[in-house]
Protein backbone atom coordinates (compact mmCIF):
# COMPACT_ATOMS: atom_id res chain seq x y z
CA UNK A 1 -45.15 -61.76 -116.24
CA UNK A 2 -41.29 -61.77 -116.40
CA UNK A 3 -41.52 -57.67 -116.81
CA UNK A 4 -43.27 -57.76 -112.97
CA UNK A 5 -40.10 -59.99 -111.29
CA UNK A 6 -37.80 -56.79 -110.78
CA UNK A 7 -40.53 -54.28 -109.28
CA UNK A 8 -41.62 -57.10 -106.88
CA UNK A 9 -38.14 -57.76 -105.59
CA UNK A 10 -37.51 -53.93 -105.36
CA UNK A 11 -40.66 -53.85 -103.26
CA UNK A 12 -39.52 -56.83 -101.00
CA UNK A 13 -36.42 -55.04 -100.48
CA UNK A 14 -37.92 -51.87 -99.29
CA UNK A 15 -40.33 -53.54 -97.10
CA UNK A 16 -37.18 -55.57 -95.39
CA UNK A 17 -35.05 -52.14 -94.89
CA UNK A 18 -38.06 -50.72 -93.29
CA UNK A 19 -38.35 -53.83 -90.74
CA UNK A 20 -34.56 -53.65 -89.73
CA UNK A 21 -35.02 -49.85 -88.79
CA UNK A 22 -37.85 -50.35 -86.89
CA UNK A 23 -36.47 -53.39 -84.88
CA UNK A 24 -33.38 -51.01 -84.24
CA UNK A 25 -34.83 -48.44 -83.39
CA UNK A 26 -37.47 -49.81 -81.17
CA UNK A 27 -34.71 -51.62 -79.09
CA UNK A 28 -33.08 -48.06 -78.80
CA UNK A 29 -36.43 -46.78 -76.90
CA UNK A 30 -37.08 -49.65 -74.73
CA UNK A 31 -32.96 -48.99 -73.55
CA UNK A 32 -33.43 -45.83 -72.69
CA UNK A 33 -36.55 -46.12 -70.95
CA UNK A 34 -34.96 -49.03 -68.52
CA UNK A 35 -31.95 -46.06 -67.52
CA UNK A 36 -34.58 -43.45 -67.53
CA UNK A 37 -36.61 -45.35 -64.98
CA UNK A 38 -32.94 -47.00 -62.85
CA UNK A 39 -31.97 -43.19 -63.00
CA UNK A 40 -35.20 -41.82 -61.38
CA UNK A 41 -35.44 -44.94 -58.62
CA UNK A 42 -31.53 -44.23 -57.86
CA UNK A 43 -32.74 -40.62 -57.21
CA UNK A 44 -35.17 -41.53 -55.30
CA UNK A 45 -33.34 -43.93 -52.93
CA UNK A 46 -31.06 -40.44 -52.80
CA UNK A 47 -33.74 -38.36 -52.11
CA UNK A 48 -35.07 -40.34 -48.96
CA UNK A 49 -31.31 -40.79 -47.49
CA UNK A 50 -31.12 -37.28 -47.39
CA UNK A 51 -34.64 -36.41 -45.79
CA UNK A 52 -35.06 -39.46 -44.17
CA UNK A 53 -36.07 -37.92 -40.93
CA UNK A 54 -38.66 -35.49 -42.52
CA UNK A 55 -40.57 -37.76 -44.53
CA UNK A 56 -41.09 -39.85 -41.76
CA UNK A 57 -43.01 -37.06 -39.89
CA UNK A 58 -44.40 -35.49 -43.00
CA UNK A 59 -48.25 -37.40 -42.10
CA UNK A 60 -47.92 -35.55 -39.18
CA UNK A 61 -46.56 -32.49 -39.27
CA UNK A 62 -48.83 -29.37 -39.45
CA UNK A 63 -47.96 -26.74 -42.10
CA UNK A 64 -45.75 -23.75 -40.94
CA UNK A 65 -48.90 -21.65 -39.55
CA UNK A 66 -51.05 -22.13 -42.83
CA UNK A 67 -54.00 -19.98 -44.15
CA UNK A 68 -56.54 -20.27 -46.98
CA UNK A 69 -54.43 -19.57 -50.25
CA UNK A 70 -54.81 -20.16 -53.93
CA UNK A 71 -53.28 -23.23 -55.67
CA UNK A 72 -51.07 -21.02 -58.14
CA UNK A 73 -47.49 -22.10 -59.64
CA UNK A 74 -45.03 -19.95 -59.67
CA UNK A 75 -43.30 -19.60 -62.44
CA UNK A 76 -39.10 -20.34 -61.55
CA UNK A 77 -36.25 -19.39 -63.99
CA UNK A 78 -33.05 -21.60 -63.96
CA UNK A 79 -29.66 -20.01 -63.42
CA UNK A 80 -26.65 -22.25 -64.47
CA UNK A 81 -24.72 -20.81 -62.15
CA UNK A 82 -26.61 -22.01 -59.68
CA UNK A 83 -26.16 -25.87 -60.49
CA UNK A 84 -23.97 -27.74 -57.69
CA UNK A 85 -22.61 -31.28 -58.04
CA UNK A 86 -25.14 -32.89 -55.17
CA UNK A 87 -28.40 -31.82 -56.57
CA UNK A 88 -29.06 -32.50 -60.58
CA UNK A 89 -30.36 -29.54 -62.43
CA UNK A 90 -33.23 -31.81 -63.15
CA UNK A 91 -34.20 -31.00 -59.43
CA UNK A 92 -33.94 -27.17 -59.10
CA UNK A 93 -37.25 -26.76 -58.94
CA UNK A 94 -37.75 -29.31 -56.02
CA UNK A 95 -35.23 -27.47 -53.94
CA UNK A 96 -38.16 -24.33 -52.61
CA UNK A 97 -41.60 -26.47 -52.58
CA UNK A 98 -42.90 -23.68 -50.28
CA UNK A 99 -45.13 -22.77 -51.93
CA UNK A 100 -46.04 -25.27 -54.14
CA UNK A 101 -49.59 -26.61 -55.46
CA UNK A 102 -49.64 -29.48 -52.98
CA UNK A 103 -47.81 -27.28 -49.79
CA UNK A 104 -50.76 -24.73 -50.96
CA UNK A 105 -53.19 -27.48 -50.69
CA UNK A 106 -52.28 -29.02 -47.74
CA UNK A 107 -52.03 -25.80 -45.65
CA UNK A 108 -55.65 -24.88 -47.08
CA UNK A 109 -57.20 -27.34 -44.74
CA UNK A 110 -55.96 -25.79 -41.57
CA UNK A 111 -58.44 -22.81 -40.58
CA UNK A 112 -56.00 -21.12 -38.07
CA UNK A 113 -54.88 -17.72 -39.81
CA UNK A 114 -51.41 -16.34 -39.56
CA UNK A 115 -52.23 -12.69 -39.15
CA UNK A 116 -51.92 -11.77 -35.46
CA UNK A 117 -51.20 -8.71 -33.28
CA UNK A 118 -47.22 -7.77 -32.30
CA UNK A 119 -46.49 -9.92 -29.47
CA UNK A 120 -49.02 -12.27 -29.47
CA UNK A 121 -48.13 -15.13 -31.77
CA UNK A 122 -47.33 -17.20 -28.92
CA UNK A 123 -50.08 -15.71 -26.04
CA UNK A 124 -53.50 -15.92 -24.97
CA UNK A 125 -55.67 -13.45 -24.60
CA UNK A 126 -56.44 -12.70 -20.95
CA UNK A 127 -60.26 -12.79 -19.51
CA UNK A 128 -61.39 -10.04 -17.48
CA UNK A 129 -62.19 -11.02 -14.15
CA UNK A 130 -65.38 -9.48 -11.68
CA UNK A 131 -68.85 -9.42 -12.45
CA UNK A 132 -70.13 -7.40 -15.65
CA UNK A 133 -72.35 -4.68 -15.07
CA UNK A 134 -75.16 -7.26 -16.14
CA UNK A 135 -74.33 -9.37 -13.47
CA UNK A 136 -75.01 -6.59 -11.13
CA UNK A 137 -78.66 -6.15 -12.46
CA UNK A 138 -78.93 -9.92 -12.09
CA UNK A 139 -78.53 -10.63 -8.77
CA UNK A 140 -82.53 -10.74 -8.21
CA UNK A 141 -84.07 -14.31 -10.10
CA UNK A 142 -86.97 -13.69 -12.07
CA UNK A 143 -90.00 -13.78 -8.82
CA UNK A 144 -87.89 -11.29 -7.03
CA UNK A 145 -87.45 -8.85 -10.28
CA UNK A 146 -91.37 -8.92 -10.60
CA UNK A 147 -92.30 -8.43 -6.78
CA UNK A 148 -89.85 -5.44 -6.78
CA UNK A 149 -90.46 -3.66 -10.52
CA UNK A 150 -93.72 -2.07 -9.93
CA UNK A 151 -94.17 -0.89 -13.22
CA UNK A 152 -94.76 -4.39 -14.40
CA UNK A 153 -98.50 -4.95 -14.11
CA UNK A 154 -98.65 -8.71 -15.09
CA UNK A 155 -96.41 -11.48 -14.59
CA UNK A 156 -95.20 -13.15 -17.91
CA UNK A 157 -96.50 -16.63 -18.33
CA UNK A 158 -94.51 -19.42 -20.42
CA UNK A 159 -95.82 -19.26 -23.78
CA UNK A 160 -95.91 -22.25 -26.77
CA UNK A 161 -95.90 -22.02 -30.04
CA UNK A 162 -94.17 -19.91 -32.96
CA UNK A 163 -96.38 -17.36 -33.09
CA UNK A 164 -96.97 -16.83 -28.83
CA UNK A 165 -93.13 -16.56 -28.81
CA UNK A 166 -92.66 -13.89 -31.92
CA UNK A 167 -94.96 -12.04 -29.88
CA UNK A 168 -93.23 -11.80 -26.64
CA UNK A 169 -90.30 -11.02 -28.36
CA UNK A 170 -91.62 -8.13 -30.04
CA UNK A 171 -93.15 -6.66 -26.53
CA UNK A 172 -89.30 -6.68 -25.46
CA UNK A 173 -87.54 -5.16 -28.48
CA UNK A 174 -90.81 -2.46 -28.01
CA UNK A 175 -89.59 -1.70 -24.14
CA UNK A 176 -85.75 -1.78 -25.43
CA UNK A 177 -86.88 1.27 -28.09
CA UNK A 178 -89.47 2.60 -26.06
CA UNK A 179 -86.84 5.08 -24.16
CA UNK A 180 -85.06 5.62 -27.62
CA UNK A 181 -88.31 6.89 -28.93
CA UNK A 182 -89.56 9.61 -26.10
CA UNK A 183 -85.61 10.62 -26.57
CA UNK A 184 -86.15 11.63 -29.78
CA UNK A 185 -89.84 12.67 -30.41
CA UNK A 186 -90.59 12.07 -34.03
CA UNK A 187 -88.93 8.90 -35.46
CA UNK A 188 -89.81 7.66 -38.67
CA UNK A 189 -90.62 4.20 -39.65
CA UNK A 190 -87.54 2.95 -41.26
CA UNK A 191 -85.73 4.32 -38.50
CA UNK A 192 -88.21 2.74 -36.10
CA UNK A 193 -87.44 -0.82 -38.30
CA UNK A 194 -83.33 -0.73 -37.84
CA UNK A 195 -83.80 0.52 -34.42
CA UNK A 196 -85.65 -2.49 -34.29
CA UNK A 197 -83.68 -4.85 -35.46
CA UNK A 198 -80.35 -3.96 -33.96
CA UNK A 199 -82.07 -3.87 -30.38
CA UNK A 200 -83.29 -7.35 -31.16
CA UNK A 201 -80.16 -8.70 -31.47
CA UNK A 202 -78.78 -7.24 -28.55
CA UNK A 203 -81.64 -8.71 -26.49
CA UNK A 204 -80.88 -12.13 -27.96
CA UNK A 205 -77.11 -12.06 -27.33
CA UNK A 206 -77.27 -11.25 -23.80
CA UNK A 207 -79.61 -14.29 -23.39
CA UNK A 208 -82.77 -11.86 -22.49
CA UNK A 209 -86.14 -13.74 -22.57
CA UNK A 210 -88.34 -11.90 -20.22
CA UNK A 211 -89.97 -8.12 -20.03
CA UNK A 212 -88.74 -8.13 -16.67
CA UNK A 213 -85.44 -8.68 -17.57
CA UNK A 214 -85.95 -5.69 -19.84
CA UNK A 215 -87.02 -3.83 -17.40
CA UNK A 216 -84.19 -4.40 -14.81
CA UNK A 217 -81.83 -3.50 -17.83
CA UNK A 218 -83.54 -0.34 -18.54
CA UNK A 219 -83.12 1.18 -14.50
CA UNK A 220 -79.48 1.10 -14.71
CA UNK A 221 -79.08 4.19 -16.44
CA UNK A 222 -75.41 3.40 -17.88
CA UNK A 223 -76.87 0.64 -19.35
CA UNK A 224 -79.59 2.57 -20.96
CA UNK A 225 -77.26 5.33 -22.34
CA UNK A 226 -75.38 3.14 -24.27
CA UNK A 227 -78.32 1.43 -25.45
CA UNK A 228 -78.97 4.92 -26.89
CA UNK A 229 -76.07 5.11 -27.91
CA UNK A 230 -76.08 1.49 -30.12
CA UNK A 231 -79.54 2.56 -31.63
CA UNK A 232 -78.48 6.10 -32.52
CA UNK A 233 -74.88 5.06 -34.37
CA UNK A 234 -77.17 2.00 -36.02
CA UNK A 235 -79.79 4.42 -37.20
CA UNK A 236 -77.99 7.48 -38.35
CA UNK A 237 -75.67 4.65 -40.66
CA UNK A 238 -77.93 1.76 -40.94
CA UNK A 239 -74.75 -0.71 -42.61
CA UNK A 240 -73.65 -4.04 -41.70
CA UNK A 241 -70.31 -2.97 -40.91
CA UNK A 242 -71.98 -0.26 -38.08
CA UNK A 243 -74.28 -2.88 -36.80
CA UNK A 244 -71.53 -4.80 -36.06
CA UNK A 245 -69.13 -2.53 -34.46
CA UNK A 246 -72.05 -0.81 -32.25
CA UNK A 247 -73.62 -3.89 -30.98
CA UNK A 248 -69.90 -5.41 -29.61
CA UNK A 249 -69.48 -2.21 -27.95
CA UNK A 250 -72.82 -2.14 -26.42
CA UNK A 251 -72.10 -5.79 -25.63
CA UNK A 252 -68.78 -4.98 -23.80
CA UNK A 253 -70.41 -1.92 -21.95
CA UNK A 254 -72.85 -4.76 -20.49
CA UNK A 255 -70.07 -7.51 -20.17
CA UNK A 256 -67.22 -6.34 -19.22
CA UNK A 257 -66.45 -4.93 -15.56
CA UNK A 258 -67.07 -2.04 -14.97
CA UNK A 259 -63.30 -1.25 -13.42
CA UNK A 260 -61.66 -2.96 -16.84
CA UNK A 261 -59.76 -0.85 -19.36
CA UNK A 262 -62.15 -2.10 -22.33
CA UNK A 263 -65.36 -0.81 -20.56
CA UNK A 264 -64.46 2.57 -20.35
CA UNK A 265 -63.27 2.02 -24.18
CA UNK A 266 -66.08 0.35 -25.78
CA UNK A 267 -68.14 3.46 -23.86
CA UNK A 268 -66.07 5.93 -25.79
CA UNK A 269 -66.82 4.13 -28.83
CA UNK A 270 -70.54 4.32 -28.94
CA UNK A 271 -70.08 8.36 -27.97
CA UNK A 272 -68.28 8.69 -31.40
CA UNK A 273 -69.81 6.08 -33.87
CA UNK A 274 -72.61 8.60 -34.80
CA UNK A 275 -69.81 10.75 -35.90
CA UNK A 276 -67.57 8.21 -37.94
CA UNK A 277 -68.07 7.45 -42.04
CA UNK A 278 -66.42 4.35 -43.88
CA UNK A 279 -63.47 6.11 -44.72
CA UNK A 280 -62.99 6.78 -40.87
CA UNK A 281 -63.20 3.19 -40.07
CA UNK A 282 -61.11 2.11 -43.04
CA UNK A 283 -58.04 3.97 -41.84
CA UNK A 284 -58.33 2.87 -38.65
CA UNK A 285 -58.52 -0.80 -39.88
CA UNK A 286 -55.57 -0.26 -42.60
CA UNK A 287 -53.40 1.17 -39.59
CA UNK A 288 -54.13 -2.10 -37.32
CA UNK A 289 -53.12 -4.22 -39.66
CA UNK A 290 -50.57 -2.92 -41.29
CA UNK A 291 -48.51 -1.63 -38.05
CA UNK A 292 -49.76 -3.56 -35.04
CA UNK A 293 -50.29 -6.78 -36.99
CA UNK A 294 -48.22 -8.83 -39.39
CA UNK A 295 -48.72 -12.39 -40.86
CA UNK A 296 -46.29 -14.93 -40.23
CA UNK A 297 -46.68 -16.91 -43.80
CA UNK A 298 -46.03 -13.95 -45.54
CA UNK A 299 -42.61 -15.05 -46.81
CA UNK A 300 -43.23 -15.86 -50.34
CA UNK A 301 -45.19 -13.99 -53.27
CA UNK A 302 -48.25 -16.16 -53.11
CA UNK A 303 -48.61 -16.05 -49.77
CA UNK A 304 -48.34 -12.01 -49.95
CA UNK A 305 -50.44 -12.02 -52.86
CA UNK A 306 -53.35 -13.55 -50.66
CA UNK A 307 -52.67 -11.50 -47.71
CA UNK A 308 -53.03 -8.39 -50.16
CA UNK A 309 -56.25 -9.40 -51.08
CA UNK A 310 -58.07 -10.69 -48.22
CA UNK A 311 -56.47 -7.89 -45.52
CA UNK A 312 -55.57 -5.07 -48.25
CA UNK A 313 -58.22 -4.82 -50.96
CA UNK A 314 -61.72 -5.11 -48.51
CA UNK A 315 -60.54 -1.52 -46.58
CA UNK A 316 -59.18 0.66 -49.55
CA UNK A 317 -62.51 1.75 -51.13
CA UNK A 318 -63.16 4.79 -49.53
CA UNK A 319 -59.82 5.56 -47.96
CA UNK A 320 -59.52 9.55 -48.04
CA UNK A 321 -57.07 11.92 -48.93
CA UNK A 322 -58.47 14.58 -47.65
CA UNK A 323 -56.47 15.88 -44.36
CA UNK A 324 -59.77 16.88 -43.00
CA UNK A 325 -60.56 13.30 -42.37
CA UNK A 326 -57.62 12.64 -40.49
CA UNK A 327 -57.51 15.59 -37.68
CA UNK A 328 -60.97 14.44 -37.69
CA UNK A 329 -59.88 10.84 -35.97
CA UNK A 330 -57.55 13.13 -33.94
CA UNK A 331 -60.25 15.07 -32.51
CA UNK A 332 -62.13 12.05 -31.50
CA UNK A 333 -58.88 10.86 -30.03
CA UNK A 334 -58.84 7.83 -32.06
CA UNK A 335 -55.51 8.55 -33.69
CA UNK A 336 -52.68 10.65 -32.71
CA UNK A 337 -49.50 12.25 -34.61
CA UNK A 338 -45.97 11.01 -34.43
CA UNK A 339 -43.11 12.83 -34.95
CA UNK A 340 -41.80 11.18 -37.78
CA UNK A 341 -43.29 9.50 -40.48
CA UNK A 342 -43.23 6.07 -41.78
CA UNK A 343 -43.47 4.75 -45.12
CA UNK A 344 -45.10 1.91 -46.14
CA UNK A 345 -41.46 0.41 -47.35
CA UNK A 346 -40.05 1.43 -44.14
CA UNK A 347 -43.14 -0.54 -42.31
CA UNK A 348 -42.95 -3.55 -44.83
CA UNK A 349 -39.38 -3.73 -43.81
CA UNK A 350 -39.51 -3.66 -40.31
CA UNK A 351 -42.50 -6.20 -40.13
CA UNK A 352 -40.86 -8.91 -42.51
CA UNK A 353 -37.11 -7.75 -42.37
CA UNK A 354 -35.89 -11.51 -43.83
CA UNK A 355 -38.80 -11.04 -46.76
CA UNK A 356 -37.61 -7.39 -48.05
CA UNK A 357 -33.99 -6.46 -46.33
CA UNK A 358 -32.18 -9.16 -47.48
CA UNK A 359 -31.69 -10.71 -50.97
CA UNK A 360 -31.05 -14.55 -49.68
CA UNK A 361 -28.85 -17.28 -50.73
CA UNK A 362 -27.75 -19.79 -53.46
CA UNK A 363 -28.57 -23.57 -52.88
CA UNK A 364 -24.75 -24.50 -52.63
CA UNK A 365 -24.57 -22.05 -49.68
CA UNK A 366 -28.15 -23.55 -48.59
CA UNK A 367 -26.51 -27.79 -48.65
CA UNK A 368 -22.90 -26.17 -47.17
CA UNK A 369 -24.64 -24.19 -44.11
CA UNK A 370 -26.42 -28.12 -43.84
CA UNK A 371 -22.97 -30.20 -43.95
CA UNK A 372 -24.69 -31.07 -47.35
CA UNK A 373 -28.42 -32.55 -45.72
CA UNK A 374 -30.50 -29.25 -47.28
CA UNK A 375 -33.76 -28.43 -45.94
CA UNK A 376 -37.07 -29.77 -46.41
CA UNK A 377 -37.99 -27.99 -49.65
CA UNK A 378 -41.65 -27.65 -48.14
CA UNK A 379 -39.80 -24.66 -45.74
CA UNK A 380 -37.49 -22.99 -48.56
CA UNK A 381 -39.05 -20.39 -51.13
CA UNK A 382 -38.01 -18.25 -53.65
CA UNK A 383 -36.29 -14.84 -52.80
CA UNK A 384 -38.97 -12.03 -53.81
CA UNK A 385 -36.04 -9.57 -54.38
CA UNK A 386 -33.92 -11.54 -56.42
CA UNK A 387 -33.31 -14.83 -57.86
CA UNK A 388 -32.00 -16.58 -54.88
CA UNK A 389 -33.83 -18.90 -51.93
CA UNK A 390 -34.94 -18.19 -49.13
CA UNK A 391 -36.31 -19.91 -45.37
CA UNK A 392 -39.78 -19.66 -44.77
CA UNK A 393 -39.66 -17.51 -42.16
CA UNK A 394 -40.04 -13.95 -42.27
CA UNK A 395 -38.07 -12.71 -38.84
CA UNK A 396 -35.78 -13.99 -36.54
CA UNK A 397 -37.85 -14.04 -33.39
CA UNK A 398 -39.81 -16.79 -35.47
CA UNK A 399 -36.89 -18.61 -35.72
CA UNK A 400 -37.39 -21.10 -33.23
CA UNK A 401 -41.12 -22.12 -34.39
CA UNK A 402 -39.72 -22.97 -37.81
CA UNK A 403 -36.87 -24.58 -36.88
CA UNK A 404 -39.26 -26.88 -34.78
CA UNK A 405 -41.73 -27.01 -37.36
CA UNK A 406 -38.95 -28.01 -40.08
CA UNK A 407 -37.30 -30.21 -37.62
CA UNK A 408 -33.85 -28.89 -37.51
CA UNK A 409 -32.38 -29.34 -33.89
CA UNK A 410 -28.69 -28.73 -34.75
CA UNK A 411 -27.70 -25.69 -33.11
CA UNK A 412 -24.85 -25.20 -35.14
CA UNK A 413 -26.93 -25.52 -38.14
CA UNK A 414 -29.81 -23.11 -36.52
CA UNK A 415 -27.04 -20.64 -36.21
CA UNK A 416 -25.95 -20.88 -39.62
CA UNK A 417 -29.03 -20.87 -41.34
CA UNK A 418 -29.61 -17.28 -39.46
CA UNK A 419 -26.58 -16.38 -40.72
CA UNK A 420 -27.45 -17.20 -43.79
CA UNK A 421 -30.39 -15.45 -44.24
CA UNK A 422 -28.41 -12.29 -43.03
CA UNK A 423 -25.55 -12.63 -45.67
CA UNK A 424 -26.74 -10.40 -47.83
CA UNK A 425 -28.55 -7.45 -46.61
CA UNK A 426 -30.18 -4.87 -49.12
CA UNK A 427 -32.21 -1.76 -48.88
CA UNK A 428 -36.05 -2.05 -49.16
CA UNK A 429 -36.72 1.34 -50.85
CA UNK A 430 -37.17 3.80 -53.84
CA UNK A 431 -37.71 2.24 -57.49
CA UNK A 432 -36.92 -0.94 -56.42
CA UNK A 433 -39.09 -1.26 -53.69
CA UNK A 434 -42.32 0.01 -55.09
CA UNK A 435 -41.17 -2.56 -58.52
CA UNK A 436 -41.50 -5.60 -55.54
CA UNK A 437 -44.53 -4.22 -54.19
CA UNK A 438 -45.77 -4.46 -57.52
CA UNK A 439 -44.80 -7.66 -58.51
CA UNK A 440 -46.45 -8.38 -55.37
CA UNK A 441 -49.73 -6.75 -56.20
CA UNK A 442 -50.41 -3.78 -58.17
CA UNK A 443 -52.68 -2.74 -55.41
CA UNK A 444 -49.87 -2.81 -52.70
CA UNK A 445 -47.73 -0.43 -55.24
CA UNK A 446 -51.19 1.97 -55.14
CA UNK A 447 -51.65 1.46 -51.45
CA UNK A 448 -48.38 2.82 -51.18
CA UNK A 449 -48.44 5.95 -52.99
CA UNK A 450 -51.47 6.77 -51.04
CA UNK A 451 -49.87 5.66 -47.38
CA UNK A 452 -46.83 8.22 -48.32
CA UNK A 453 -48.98 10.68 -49.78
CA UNK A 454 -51.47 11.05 -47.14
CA UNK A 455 -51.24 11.82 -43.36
CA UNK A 456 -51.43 8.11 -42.83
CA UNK A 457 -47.81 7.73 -42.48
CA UNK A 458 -47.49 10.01 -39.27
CA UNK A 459 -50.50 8.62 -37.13
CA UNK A 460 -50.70 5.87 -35.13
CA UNK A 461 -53.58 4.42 -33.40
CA UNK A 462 -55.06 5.48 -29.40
CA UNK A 463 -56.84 2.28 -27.73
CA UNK A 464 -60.57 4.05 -28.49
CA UNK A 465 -58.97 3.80 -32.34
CA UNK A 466 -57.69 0.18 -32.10
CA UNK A 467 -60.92 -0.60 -30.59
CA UNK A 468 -62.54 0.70 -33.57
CA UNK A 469 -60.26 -0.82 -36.15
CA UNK A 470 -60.62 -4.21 -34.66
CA UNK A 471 -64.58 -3.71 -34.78
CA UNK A 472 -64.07 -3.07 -38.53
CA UNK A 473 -61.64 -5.91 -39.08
CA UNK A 474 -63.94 -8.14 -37.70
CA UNK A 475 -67.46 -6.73 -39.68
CA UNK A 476 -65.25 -6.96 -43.02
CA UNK A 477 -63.34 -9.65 -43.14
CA UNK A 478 -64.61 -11.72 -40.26
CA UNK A 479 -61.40 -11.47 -38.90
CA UNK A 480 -60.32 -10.61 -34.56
CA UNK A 481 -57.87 -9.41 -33.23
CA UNK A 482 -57.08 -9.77 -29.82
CA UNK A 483 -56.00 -6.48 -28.20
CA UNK A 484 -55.39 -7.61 -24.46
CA UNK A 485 -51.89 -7.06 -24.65
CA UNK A 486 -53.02 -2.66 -25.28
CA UNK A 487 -55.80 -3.23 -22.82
């Protein structure tokens, strides 16, 4: 028993050094975590002095022009040299939350889209004024229409029931097609069904519910023409994205007066749809948006990356190379040739001149340009041609909607923020560009090659061809444009 005494104070001994470290060092943790959590509340106390003023509006604030976008973080890399005393290095990537999960998510649930025409960020769209040339035909009511259409041999009655009602509709899609039909002789029956079913539609978007309405449509013979003219573009290319743009031209030969710039235009367009193909359409769409439009929340690489896909990828399917297609649109005066050409670079440039022609700035420039009060980090984003920051804002003349939307009523400080922004100017072009453009999106780097490559860079668009591209815009993506400031 005497043999056991040494091995059970050896034992004791162990079991007692083991105690003492753990007492030590659990004392150590709990330390640190109290400075840990005094260092993070005396950053925060820091962190409202500074904003003060924009976190009290941040419940109310809408997001600088947001649009449907994808939560994705960016990935940031850390430059020491970047480090100033005022902001920790803990914090660098709080300094550009533009475009951040939670700025992403917040600007998600506003359904206004950036992407507008040149010009008319801040305008309305004007409404044509004078009767349309359906007015005309309806200034008869309904007795008067029957007493003076004598090809009408029974007055409609007011029907009930599903069925009753099917069938009177029917009757007037058959007297819509019935001129379509003797025009053309033989038509075949799957012809006959799209004819149909675009003339329907028609009929039910001008609010038609009676053969003698019908009728009156039919005797004005510019009314009838284009009605041709919708049924022939829909049957020859029976697609969704033809439907659409023949029935809103029909629609605006009907509505619009007659003396208005987009009647004539919308006329033009149903004389040429039977005549135009996908790829047709697609340039014509590409072109709108890519020189008459531009989106105003394209100033970071998420925000680009979505614009590439929802108003890039949808219209580059069937874009042709082949010249052919292109004097084509000239012939049908929907495009014509400029002197010079334009790359896409050059256009990119010109569009979002503070996103590609300058490089940006460092966030000790950023807090000295501020007298040292920053900027909300919810309007600063990283630089997409180098590793510096940048304002959200991607050209001057949207200057003064960011500086109201970030708060910042300082003149002085307005003026050098733009100044700012300007300090370091670069050229958007050659390897360099097309490596952004594909950082970007691979499919902006393709779209580019093809844009040089093809006669795309030396055409712009004629009204008939805006007209068109906003037609295809709109069947693609859903998308309009407003084009009063052309018409």
């Amino acid at each position: 028993m005497s043999g056991l005494i040494p091995y059970v104070v050896l034992a004791v001994v162990i079991l007692g050094f083991f105690a003492v470290c753990y007492a030590v060092f659990n004392k150590s943790e709990s330390d640190n975590e109290t400075n840990l959590e005094k260092d993070v509340s005396h950053k925060d106390v820091r962190k409202q002095n500074v904003y003060e003023e924009e976190t009290i509006h941040a419940t109310q604030k809408q997001p600088y022009d947001g649009v449907d976008v994808y939560a994705v973080e960016d990935e940031i890399s850390t430059e020491q040299t970047l480090e100033i005393p005022v902001v920790d290095s803990s914090t660098e990537d709080t300094i550009a939350l533009g475009e951040s999960p939670d700025m992403m998510s917040a600007t998600s649930q506003f359904e206004a889209d950036a992407t507008q025409m040149f010009g008319n960020e801040s305008s309305e769209g004007a409404q044509p004024q004078g009767p349309s040339a359906l007015e005309e035909t309806r200034m008869f009511n309904a007795d008067e229409i029957n007493e003076h259409l004598g090809n009408i041999e029974e007055v409609e009655l007011e029907v009930s029931g599903p069925w009753a009602q099917i069938a009177q509709a029917d009757k007037r899609v058959a007297m819509a097609v019935e001129p379509f039909v003797h025009a053309f002789g033989v038509v075949q029956n799957d012809t006959m069904h799209v004819v149909s079913e675009i003339t329907r539609d028609a009929l039910i978007a001008l609010g038609i519910t009676k053969g003698s309405e019908v009728n009156l449509l039919l005797q004005n013979i510019v009314i009838q023409e284009a009605l041709m003219s919708m049924q022939k573009a829909y049957a020859g290319t029976p697609t969704p994205w033809m439907k659409t743009a023949a029935l809103e031209a029909f629609l605006d030969v009907v509505q619009s007066p007659k003396s208005s710039t987009p009647y004539l235009v919308a006329f033009d367009a149903l004389r040429v749809l039977p005549h135009l193909t996908l790829g047709h359409f697609q340039v014509m769409a590409l072109t709108l948006l890519l020189q008459y439009s531009r989106n105003s929340n394209n100033y970071g690489r998420i925000h680009f990356q979505h614009y590439v896909e929802k108003y890039i990828e949808p219209f580059i399917s069937d874009l042709p190379y082949d010249q052919s297609f292109y004097r084509q649109l000239d012939y049908l005066r929907c495009t014509q040739q400029e002197r010079e050409p334009v790359s896409l670079t050059q256009l990119l440039g010109n569009s979002y001149p503070f996103v590609f022609n300058y490089r940006g700035f460092t966030k000790e420039e950023l807090f000295r340009a501020t007298d040292g009060r920053g900027v909300d980090p919810r309007f600063v984003v990283r630089s997409l041609n180098s590793n510096l920051y940048k304002l959200a804002v991607v050209d001057e003349s949207l200057a003064p909607r960011f500086f109201r939307e970030a708060r910042i009523s300082d003149a002085m400080i307005q003026r050098d923020l733009l100044a700012l922004m300007k300090s370091k100017p670069t050229a958007f072009r050659g390897e360099e560009a097309r490596q952004i453009m594909d950082d970007i999106s691979p499919v902006l780097s393709d779209l580019a090659s093809v844009y040089d490559a093809s006669p795309m860079c030396s055409i712009s668009l004629t009204l008939l061809g805006l007209y068109l591209g906003r037609a295809h815009v709109k069947a693609t993506i859903g998308e309009e444009f407003d084009l009063s400031r052309w018409f």
